[in-house]
Protein backbone atom coordinates (compact mmCIF):
# COMPACT_ATOMS: atom_id res chain seq x y z
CA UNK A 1 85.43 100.27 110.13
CA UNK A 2 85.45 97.16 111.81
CA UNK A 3 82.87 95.45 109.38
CA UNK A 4 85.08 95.64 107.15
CA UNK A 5 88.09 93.28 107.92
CA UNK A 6 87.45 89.84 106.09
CA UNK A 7 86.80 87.01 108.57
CA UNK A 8 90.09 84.93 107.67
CA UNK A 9 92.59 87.92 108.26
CA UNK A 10 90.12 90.04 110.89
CA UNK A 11 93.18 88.54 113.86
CA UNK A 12 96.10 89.91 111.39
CA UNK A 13 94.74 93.43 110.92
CA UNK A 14 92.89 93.91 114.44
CA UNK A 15 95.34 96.18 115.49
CA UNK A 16 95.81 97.65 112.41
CA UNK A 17 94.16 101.23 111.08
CA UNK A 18 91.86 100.58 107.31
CA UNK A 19 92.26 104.34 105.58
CA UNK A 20 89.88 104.73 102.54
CA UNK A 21 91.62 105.77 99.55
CA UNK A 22 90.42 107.07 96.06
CA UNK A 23 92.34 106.55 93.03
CA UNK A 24 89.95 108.68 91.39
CA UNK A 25 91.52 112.20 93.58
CA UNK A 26 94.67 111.01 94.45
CA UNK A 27 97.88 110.42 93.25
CA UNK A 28 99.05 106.86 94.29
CA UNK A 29 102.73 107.85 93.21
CA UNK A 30 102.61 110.64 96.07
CA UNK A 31 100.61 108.47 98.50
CA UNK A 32 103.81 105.65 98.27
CA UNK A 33 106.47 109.01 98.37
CA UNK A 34 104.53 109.95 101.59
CA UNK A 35 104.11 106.31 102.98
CA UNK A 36 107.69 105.48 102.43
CA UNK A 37 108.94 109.03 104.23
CA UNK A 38 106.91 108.30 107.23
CA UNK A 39 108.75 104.90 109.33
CA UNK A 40 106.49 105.33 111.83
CA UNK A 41 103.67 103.53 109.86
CA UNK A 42 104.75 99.65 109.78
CA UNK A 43 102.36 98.36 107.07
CA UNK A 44 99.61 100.98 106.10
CA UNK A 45 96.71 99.05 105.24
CA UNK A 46 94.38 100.82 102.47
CA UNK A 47 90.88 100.72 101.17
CA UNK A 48 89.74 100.80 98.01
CA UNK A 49 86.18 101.04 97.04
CA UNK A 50 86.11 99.91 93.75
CA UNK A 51 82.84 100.06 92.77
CA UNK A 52 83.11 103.69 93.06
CA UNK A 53 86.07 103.95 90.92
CA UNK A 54 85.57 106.62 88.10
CA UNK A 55 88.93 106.09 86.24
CA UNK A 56 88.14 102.34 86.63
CA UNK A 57 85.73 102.91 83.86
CA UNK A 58 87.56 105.49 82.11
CA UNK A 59 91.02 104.15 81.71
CA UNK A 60 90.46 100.57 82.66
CA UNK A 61 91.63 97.63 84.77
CA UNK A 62 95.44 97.96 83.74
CA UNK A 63 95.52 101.89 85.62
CA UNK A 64 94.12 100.54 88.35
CA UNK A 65 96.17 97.71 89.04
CA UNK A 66 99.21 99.72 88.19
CA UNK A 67 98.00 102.10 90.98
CA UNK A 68 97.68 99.70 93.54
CA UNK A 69 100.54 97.98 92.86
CA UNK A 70 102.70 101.50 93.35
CA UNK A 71 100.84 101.55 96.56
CA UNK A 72 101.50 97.95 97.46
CA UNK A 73 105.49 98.64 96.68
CA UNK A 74 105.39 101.40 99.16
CA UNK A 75 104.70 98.87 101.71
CA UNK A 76 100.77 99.40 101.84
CA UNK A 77 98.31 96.33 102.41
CA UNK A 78 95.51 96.77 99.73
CA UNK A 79 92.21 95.86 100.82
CA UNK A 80 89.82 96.28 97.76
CA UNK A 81 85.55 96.44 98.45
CA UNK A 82 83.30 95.98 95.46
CA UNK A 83 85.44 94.37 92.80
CA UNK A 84 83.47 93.50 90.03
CA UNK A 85 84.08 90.27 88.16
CA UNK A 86 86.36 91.62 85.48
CA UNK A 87 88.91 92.93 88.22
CA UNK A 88 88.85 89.93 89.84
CA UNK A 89 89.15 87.97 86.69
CA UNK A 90 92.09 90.12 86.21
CA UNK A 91 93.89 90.07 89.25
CA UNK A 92 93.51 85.90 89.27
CA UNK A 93 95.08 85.85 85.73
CA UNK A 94 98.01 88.37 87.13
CA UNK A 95 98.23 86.30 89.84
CA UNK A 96 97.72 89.41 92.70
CA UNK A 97 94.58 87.64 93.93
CA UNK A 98 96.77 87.20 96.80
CA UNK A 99 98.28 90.54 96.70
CA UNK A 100 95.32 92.43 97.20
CA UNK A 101 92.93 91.43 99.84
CA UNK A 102 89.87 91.72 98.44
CA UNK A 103 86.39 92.19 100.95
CA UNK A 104 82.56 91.33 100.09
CA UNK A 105 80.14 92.88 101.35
């Protein structure tokens, strides 16, 4: 998954393992219970394809963000792929553009 670490941060996460996540099968509430019982994981750092998101389009920017920012209280780095403008929009507007890492492929 190496193509996928952005080229500013690719030093910061090297060592680091990406895991693919989808908000559209899991719970994000019991991914950050399961992060936060395991110490042995430092910073967990996540991937989010978000052009793939179903419930993106079904229950809209606000779920989403409220998902990843459970996940991001947990301790998780967020790395999203394929944000479309809107989410982007969003996030800057939030002001998590630099919360969540996001990648371009």
């Amino acid at each position: 998954m190496s193509s996928l670490y952005p080229q500013r941060s690719s030093a910061h996460v090297a060592a680091a393992y990406l895991s693919a996540i989808d908000l559209d099968t899991v719970d994000a509430l019991q991914v950050a219970r399961t992060l936060r019982k395991n110490p042995s994981v430092v910073q967990p750092q996540l991937v989010v394809d978000c052009g793939a998101l179903q419930c993106l389009r079904t229950l809209g920017v606000s779920h989403v963000v409220s998902q990843l920012l459970v996940l991001r209280q947990a301790g998780a780095s967020i790395w999203l792929c394929n944000a479309d403008s809107t989410l982007r929009r969003c996030l800057d507007v939030l002001k998590l553009q630099s919360v969540f890492l996001t990648i371009d492929e």
